[in-house]
Protein backbone atom coordinates (compact mmCIF):
# COMPACT_ATOMS: atom_id res chain seq x y z
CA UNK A 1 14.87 87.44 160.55
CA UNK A 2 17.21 86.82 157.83
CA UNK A 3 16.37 89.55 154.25
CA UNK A 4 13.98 88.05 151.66
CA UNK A 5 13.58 87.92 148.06
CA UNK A 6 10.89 86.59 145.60
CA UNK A 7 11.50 85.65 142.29
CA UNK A 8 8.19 85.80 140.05
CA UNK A 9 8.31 84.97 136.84
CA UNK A 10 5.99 86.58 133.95
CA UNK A 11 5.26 83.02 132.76
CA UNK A 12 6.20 80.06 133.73
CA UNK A 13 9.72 78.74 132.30
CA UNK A 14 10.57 82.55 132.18
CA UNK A 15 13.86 81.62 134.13
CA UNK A 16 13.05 81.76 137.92
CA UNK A 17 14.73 78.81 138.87
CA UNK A 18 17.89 80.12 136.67
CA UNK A 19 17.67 83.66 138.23
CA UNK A 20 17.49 81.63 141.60
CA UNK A 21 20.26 79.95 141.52
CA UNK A 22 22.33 82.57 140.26
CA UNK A 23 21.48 84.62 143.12
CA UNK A 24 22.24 81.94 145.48
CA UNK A 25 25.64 81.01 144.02
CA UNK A 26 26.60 85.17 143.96
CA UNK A 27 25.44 85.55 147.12
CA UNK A 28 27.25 82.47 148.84
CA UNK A 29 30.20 83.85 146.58
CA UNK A 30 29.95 87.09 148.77
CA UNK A 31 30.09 85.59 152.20
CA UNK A 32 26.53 85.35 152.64
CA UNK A 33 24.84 82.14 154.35
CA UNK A 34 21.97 82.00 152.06
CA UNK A 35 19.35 79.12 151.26
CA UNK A 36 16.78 78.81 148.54
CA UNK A 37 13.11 78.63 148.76
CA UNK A 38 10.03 77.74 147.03
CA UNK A 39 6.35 77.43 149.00
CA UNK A 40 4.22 74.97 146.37
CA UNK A 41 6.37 72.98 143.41
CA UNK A 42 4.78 70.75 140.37
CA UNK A 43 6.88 68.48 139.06
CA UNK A 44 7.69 65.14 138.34
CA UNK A 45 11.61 65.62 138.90
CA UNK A 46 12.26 64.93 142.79
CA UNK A 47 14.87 64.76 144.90
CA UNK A 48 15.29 62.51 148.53
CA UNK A 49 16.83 64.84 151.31
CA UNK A 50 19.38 63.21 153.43
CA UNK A 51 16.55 62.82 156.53
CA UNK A 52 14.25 60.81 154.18
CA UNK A 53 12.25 64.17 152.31
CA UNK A 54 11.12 64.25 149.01
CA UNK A 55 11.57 67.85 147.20
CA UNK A 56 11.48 68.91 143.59
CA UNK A 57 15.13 68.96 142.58
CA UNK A 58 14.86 72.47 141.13
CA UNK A 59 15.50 73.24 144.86
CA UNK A 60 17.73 70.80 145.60
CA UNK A 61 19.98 72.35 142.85
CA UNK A 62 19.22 75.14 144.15
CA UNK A 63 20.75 74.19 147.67
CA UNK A 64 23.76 73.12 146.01
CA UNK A 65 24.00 76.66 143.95
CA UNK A 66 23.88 78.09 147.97
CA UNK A 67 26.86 74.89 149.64
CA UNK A 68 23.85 73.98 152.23
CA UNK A 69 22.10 70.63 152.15
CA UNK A 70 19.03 70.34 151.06
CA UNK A 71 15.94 69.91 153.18
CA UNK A 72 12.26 69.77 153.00
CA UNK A 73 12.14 73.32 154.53
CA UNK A 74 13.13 74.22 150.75
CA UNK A 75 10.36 73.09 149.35
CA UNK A 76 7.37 72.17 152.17
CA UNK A 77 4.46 71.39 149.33
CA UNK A 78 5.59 68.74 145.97
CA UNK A 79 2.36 68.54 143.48
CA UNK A 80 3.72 65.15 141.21
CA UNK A 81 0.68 64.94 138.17
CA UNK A 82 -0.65 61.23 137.68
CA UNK A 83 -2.88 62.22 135.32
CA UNK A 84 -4.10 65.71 133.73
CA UNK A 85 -6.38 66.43 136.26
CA UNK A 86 -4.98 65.23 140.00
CA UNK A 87 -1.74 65.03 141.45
CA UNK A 88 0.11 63.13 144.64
CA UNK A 89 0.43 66.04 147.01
CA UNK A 90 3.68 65.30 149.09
CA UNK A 91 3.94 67.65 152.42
CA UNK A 92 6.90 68.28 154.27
CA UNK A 93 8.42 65.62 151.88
CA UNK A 94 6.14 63.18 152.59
CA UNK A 95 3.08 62.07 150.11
CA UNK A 96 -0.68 62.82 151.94
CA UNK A 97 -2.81 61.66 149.10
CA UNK A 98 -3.91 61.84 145.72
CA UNK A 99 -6.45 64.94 144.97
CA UNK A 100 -7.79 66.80 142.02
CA UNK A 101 -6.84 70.58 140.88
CA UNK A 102 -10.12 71.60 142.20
CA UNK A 103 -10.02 69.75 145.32
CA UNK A 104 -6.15 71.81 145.79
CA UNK A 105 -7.04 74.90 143.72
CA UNK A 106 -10.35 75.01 145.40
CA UNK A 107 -13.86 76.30 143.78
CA UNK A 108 -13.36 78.83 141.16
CA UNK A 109 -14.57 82.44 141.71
CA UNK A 110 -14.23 84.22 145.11
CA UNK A 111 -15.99 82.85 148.13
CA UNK A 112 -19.44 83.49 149.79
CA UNK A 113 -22.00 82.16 152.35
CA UNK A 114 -23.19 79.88 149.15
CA UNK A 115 -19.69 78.88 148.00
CA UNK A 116 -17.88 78.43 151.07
CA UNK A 117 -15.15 76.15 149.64
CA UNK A 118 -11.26 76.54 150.49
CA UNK A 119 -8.95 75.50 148.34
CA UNK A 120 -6.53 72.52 149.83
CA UNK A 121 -3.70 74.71 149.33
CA UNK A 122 -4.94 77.92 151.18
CA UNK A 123 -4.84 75.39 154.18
CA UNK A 124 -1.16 74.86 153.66
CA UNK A 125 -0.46 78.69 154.06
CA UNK A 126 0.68 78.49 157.32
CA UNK A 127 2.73 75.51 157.06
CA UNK A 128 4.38 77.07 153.87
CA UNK A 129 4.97 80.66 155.99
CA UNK A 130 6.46 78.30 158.94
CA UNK A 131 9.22 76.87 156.63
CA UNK A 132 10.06 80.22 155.69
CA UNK A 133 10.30 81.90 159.08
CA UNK A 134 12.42 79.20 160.16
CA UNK A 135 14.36 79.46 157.24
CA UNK A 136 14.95 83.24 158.06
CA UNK A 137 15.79 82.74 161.41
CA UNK A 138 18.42 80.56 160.63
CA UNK A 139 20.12 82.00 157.81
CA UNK A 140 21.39 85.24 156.13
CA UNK A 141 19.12 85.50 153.44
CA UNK A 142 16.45 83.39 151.98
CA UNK A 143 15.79 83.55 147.84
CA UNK A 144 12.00 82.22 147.39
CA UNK A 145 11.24 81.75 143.56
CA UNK A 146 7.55 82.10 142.23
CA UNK A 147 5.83 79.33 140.30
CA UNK A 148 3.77 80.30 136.72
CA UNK A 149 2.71 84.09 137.20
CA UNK A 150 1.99 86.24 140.08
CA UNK A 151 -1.06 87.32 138.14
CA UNK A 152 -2.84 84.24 137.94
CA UNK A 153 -5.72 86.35 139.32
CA UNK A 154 -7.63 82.89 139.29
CA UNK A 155 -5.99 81.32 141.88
CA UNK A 156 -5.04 84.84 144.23
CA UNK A 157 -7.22 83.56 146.77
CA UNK A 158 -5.69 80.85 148.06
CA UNK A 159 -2.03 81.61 146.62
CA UNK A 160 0.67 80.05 148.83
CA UNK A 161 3.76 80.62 146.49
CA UNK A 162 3.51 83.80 144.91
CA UNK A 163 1.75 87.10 145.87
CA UNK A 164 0.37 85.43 148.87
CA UNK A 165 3.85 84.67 151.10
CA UNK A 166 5.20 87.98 149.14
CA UNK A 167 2.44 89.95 151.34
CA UNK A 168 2.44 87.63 154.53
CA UNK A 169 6.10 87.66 155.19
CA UNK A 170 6.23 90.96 153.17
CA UNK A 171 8.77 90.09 150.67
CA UNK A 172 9.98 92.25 147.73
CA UNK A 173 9.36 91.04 144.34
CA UNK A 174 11.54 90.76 141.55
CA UNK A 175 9.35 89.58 138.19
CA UNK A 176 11.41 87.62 135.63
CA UNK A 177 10.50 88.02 131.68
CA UNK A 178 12.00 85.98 129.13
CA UNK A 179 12.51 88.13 126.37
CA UNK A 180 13.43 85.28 123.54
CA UNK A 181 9.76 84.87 123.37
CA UNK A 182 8.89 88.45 122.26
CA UNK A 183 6.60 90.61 124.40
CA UNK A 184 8.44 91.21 127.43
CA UNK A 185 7.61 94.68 128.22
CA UNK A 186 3.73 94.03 127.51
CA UNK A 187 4.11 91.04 130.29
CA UNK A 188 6.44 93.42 132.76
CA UNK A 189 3.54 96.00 132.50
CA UNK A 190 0.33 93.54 132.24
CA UNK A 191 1.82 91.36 135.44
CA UNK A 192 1.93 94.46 137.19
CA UNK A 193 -1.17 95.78 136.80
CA UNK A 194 -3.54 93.08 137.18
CA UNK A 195 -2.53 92.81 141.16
CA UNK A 196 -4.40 94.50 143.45
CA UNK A 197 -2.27 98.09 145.08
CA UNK A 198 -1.22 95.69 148.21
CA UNK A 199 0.40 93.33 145.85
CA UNK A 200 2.07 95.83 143.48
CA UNK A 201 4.05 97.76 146.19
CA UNK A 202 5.85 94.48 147.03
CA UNK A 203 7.04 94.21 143.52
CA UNK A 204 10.25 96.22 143.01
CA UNK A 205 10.97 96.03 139.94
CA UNK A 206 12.02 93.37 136.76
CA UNK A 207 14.60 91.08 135.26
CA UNK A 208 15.17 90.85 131.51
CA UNK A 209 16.21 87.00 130.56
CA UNK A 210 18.31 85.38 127.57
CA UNK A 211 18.35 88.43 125.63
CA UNK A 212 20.37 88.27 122.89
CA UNK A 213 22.08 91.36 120.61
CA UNK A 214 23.37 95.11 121.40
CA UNK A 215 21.98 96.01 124.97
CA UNK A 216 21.85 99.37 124.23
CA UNK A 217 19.49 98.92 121.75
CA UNK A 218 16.94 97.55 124.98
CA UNK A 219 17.68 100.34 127.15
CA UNK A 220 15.08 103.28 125.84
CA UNK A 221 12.32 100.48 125.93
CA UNK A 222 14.21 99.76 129.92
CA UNK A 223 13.40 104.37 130.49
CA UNK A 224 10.02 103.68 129.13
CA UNK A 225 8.89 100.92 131.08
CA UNK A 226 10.42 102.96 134.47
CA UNK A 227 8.26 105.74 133.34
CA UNK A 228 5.21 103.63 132.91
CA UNK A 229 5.39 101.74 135.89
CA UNK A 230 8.20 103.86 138.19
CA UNK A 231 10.26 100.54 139.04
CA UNK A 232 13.71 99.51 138.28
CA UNK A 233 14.58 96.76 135.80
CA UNK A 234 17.60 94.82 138.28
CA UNK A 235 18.99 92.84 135.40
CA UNK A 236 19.52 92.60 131.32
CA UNK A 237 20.81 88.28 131.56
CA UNK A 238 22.28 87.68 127.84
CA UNK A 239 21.40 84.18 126.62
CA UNK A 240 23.50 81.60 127.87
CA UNK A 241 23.76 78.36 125.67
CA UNK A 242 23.57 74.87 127.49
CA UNK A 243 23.07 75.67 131.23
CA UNK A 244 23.15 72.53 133.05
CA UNK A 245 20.30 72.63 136.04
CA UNK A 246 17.77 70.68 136.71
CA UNK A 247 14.49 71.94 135.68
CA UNK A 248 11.17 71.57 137.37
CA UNK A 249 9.44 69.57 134.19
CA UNK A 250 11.05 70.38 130.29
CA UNK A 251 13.29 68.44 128.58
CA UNK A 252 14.87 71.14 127.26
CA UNK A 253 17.25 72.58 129.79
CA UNK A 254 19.23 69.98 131.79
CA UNK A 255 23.18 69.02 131.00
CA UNK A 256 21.76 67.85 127.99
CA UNK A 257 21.16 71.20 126.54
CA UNK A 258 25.04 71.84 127.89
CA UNK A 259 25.99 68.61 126.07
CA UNK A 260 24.06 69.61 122.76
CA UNK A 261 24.76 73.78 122.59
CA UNK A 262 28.20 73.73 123.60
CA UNK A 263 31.78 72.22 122.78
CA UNK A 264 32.10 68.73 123.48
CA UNK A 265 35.47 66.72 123.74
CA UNK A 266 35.66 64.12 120.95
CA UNK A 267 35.37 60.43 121.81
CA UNK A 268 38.70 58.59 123.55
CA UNK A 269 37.74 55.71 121.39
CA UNK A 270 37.05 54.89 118.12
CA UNK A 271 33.44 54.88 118.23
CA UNK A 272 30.57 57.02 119.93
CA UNK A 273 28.12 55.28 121.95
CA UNK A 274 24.24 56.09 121.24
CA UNK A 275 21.93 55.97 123.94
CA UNK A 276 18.21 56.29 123.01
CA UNK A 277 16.03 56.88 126.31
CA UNK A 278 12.31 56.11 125.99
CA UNK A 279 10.16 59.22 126.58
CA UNK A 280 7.50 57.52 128.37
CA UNK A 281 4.17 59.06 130.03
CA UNK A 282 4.27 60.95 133.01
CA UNK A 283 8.27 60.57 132.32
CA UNK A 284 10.35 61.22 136.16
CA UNK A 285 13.75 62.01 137.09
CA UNK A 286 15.11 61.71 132.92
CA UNK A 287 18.04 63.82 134.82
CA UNK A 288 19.40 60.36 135.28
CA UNK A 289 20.43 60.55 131.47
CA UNK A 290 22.91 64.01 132.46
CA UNK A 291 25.20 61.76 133.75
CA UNK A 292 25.92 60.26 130.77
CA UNK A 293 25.09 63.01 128.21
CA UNK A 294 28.15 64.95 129.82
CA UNK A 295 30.68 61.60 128.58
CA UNK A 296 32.47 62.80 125.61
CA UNK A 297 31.76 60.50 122.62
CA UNK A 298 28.18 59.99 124.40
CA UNK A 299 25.18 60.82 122.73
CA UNK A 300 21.55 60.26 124.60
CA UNK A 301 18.41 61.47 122.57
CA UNK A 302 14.69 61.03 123.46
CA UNK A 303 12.46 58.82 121.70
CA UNK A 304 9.37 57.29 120.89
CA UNK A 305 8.77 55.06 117.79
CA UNK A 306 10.63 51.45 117.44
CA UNK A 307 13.05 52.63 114.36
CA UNK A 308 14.36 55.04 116.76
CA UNK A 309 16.25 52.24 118.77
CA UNK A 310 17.34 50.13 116.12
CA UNK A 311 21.07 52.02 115.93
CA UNK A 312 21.09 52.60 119.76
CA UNK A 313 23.71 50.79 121.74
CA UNK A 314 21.71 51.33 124.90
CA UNK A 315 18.08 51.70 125.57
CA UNK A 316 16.73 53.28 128.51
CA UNK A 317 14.02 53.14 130.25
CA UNK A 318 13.10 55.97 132.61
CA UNK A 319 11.30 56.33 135.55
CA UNK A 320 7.73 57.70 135.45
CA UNK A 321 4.86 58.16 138.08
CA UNK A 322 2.65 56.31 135.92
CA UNK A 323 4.33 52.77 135.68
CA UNK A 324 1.41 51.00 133.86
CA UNK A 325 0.52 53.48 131.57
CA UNK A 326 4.05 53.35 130.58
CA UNK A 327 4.03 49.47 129.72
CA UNK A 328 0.49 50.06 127.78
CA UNK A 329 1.97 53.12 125.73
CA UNK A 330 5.32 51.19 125.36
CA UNK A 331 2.92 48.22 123.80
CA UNK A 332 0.83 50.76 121.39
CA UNK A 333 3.80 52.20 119.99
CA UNK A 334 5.90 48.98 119.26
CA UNK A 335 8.40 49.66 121.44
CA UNK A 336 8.07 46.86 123.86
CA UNK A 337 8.46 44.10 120.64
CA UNK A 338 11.73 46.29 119.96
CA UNK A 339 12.81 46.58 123.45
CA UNK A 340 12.40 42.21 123.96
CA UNK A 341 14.16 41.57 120.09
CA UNK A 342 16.67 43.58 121.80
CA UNK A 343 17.27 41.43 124.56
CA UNK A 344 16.89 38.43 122.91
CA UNK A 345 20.07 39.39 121.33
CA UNK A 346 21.73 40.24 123.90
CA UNK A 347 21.96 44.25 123.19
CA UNK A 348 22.05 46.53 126.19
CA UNK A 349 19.13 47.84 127.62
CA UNK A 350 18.62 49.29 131.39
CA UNK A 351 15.31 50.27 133.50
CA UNK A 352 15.34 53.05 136.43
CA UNK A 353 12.64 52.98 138.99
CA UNK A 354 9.77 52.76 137.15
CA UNK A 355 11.53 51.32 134.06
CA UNK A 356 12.78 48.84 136.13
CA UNK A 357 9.65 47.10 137.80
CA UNK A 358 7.77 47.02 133.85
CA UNK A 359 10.41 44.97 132.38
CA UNK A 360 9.70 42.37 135.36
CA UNK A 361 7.35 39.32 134.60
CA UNK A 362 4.43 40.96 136.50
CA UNK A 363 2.86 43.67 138.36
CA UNK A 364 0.21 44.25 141.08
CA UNK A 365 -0.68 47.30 141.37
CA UNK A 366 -3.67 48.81 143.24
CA UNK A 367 -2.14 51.93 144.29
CA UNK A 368 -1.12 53.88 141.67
CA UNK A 369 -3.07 53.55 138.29
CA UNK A 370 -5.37 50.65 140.46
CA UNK A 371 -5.32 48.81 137.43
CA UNK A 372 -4.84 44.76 139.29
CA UNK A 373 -2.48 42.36 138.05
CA UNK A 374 -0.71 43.71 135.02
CA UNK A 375 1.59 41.12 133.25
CA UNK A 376 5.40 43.13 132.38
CA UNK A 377 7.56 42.74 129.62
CA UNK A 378 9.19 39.22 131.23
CA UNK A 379 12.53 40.90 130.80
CA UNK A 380 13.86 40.42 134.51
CA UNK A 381 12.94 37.81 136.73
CA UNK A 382 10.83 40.28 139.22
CA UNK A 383 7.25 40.55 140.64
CA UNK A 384 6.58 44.27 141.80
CA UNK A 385 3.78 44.65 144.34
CA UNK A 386 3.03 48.58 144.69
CA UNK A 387 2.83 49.23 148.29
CA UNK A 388 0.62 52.49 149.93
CA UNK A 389 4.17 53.22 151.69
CA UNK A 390 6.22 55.53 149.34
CA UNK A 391 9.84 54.35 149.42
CA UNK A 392 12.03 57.49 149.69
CA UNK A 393 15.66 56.70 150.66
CA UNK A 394 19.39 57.97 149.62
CA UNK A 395 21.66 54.21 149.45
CA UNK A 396 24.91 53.55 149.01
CA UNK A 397 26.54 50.37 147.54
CA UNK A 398 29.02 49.06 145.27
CA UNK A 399 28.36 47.85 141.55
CA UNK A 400 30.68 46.42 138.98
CA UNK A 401 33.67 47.02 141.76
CA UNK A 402 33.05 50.70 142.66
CA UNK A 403 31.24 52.65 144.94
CA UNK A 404 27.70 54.24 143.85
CA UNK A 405 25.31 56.30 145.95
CA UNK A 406 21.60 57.00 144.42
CA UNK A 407 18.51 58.04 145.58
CA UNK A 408 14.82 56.16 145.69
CA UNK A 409 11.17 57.29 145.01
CA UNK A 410 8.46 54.72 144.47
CA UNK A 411 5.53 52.88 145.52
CA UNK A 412 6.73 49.62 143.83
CA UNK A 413 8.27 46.82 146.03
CA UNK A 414 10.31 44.71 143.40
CA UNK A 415 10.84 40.91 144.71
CA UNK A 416 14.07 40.07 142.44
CA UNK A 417 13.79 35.93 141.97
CA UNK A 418 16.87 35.39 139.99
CA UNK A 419 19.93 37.17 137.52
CA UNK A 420 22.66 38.99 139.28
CA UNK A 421 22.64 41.65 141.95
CA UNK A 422 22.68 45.20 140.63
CA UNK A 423 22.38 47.79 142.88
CA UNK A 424 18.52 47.07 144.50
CA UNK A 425 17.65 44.86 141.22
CA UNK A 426 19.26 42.81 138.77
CA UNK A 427 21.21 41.84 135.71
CA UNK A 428 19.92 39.65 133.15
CA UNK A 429 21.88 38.72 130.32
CA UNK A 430 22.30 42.49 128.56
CA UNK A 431 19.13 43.74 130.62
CA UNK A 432 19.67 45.87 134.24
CA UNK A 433 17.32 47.09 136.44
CA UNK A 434 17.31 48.96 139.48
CA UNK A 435 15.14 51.62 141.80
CA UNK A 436 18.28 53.78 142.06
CA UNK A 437 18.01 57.18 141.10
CA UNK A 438 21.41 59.19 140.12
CA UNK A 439 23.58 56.12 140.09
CA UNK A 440 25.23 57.33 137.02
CA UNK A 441 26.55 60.59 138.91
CA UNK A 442 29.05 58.41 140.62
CA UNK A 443 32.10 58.77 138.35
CA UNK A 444 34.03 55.13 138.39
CA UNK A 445 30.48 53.05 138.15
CA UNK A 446 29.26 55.19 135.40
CA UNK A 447 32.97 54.51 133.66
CA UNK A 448 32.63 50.75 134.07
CA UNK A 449 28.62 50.69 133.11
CA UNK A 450 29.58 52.42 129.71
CA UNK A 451 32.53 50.12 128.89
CA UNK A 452 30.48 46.72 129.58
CA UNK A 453 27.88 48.70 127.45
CA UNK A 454 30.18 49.04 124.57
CA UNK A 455 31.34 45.62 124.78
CA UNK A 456 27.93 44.34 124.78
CA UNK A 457 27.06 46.02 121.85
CA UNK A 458 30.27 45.40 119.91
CA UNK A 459 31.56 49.38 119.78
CA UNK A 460 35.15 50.30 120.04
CA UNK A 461 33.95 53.00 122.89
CA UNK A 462 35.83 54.08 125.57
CA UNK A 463 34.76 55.95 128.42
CA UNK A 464 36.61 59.18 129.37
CA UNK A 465 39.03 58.96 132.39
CA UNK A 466 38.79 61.74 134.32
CA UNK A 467 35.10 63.45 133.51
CA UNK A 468 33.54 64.50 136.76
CA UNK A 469 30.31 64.93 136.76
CA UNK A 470 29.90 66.81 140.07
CA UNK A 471 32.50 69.27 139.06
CA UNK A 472 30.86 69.57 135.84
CA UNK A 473 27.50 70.87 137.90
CA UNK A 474 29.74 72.99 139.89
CA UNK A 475 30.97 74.80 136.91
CA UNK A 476 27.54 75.02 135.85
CA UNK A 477 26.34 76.80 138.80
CA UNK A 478 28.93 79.44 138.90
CA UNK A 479 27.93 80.30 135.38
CA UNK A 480 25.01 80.95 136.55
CA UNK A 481 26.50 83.26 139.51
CA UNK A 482 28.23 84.76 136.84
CA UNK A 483 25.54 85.81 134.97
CA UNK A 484 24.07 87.36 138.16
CA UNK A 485 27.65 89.12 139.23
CA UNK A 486 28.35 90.89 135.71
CA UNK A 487 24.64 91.45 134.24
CA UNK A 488 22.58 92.64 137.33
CA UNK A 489 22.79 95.33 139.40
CA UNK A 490 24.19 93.29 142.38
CA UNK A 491 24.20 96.77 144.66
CA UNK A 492 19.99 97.36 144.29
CA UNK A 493 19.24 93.58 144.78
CA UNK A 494 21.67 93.30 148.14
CA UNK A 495 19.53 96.45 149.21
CA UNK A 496 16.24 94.75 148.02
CA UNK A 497 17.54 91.71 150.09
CA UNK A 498 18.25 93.15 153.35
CA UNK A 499 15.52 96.76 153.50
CA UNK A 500 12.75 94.99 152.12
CA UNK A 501 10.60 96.79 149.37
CA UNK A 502 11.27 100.58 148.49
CA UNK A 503 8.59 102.90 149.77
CA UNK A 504 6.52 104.47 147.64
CA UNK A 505 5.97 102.50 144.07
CA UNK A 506 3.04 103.89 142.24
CA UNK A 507 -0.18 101.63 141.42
CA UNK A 508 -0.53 100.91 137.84
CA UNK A 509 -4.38 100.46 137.03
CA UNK A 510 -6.53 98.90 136.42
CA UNK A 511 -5.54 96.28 139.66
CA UNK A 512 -7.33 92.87 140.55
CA UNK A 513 -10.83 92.30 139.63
């Protein structure tokens, strides 16, 4: 077997899937075949392997951050919410089934002769510790990252990303804190403690994330907390403005944030182009938007009232995992009335995946919100029938003269009766639809889009000729190697890696109930 590390975070958002990737992109650095792991994801940002799988695309970055290709190995169990209290569960990158956090989580408290219950998850343990064997057998060194807390005492029993795969495939434990939030040697020393002795000798030690300021000032709080709790803190990351990954579920960090925080050429033109993108329900994959966020003279912002789009020279319409609820909230809010006056005249406006089939002239739909025949917005002539088959395919084509690869995820079926081929869907006057995911990563489509965008909506914009958005990622991920190479103590984690955890870390009372 290949040497293991977990990644736990002290909440969630803490920075695991930053810390991951780092450590993947330093260790590939190094010489080391490495791959990235995680047992259970939640999240409505997805990614289709090249053999058909559907993974969050957290790991799929991830797999990029390591040079392997991404497969469902990565990332064997996908929750995706429809609603706040049931998700899709999608195993081995395939969806099984809708079910409810108690019907995955499984009956609260521990169980007995009168509460027999398992939790659908603890029945996915051995699936989850199969990916990872085979994983280890096959490469160097596998990086697993955590999802919320370790010490979700809760949900111990029938844990299948955290503590539990830590002890079964006896991992060592590194436990991310962010410290921009305050209280980060409280949640170093309170994670610790509430696991039970088994689980705290597989965590060695802590990372401190997006501090900001004199370190030196950190380091008698960094003697204390070895005193208290005799482990090592591996890592003091400074905060690092605009890091383009994709995360699991905020809005917050994505090439937007890189856009936004850091220096951005001005426009080639003589205008910027504004790009307002609906922030539907249950909102999937807004990643698409990177694409063009990273364009200089580009500006994409989130919205969701009616006077938000009236200086936008291109509306967009996301995709989302609830496509009816979507065309109802669109409909409270005003938006759809703004979306149609802006078709009418002729002003840009383009729907991905889900966006795509509600701005068709109707929808059937007894699959995924079950709600019948649903009339759209009449923007496109299409009929969308949602199908108990998930689509989940990677395409290549051509659009506007150049070559585009994408990616699909969805139930709908879209029957396109008229307008001009796009991609899957079609043109219609200024309005575009299509099912394809990350169209606007491929460089010459996303150059030509933008242009017939400006022209459209009468802006002297013009696109930037050489930005590339996949070495834009690339330089993105090596910051975050980076970060891992000059702020960590690279030596301890390559031992923690390959030996496993150290031998004899204390037990910090009180434990697990």
């Amino acid at each position: 077997m290949g040497g293991g590390l977990l990644i736990a975070g002290t909440t969630s958002d803490a920075g695991k899937s930053v810390v991951t990737a780092g450590i993947c992109r330093w260790l590939v650095r190094r010489g080391v075949k490495v791959a990235p792991f995680k047992g259970q994801n939640m999240s409505l940002n997805s990614f289709v392997t090249r053999e058909g799988a559907e993974i969050g695309r957290a790991q799929a970055m991830q797999a990029q951050a390591a040079r392997v290709e991404p497969s469902a190995l990565m990332n064997p169990v996908l929750l995706k919410p429809g609603s706040d209290r049931s998700s899709q569960v999608v195993l081995m990158g395939r969806p099984v089934g809708e079910l409810s956090a108690r019907g995955f989580f499984g009956s609260p408290g521990p169980a007995s002769a009168t509460a027999p219950h398992r939790g659908g998850r603890e029945a996915l343990l051995g699936t989850v510790l199969d990916c990872l064997a085979e994983l280890r057998s096959t490469y160097d060194a596998v990086i697993c990252e955590g999802a919320g807390s370790p010490a979700e005492i809760n949900l111990r029993r029938t844990d299948i990303v955290n503590m539990g795969i830590a002890r079964a495939a006896r991992l060592p434990v590194v436990v991310v804190g962010d410290i921009d939030r305050g209280g980060v040697f409280a949640s170093f020393f309170g994670t610790t403690a509430l696991l039970s002795p088994e689980d705290q000798a597989l965590v060695a030690g802590y990372v401190v994330n997006k501090f900001r300021g004199d370190v030196t000032l950190l380091e008698p709080g960094i003697e204390m907390l070895r005193g208290l709790t005799g482990r090592h803190t591996y890592g003091i990351l400074p905060y690092a403005h605009g890091l383009g990954i994709d995360e699991e579920d905020g809005l917050r960090v994505s090439m937007r944030g890189a856009v936004r925080e850091s220096v951005v050429a001005p426009p080639v033109g003589e205008d910027v182009l504004r790009i307002a993108v609906c922030a539907v329900p249950l909102m999937s994959n807004f990643t698409d938007v990177d694409a063009l966020a990273a364009e200089p003279g580009v500006v994409v912002r989130f919205v969701d009232r009616p006077e938000e789009l009236a200086d936008a020279d291109l509306v967009v319409v996301p995709g989302t995992r609830g496509t009816v609820r979507a065309l109802e909230w669109l409909r409270e809010r005003g938006l759809a009335a703004e979306i149609a006056r802006r078709a009418a005249e002729g002003r840009p406006v383009l729907g991905i995946c889900g966006g795509f089939q509600l701005l068709g002239e109707h929808i059937e739909d007894d699959v995924e919100s079950r709600a019948g025949s649903v009339p759209g917005l009449g923007l496109l002539p299409v009929r969308v029938r949602f199908a108990a088959e998930k689509t989940l395919a990677r395409p290549v084509g051509t659009a506007l003269g150049e070559r585009v690869e994408g990616y699909e995820i969805h139930h709908g079926v879209a029957q396109v009766l008229g307008g001009e081929p796009f991609l899957d869907g079609c043109r219609s006057g200024a309005v575009w639809g299509t099912h394809w995911h990350g169209s606007l990563e491929s460089d010459g489509f996303r150059r030509r889009f933008l242009a017939r965008v400006a022209r459209d909506a009468g802006r002297r914009f013009v696109p930037a000729p050489d930005t590339s958005f996949g070495t834009l990622r690339e330089e993105q991920l090596d910051r975050l190697g980076d970060l891992i190479e000059e702020h960590a103590d690279t030596d301890a984690l390559l031992r923690l890696i390959e030996q496993g955890p150290p031998k004899g870390l204390p037990f910090i009372p009180p434990g697990a109930p």
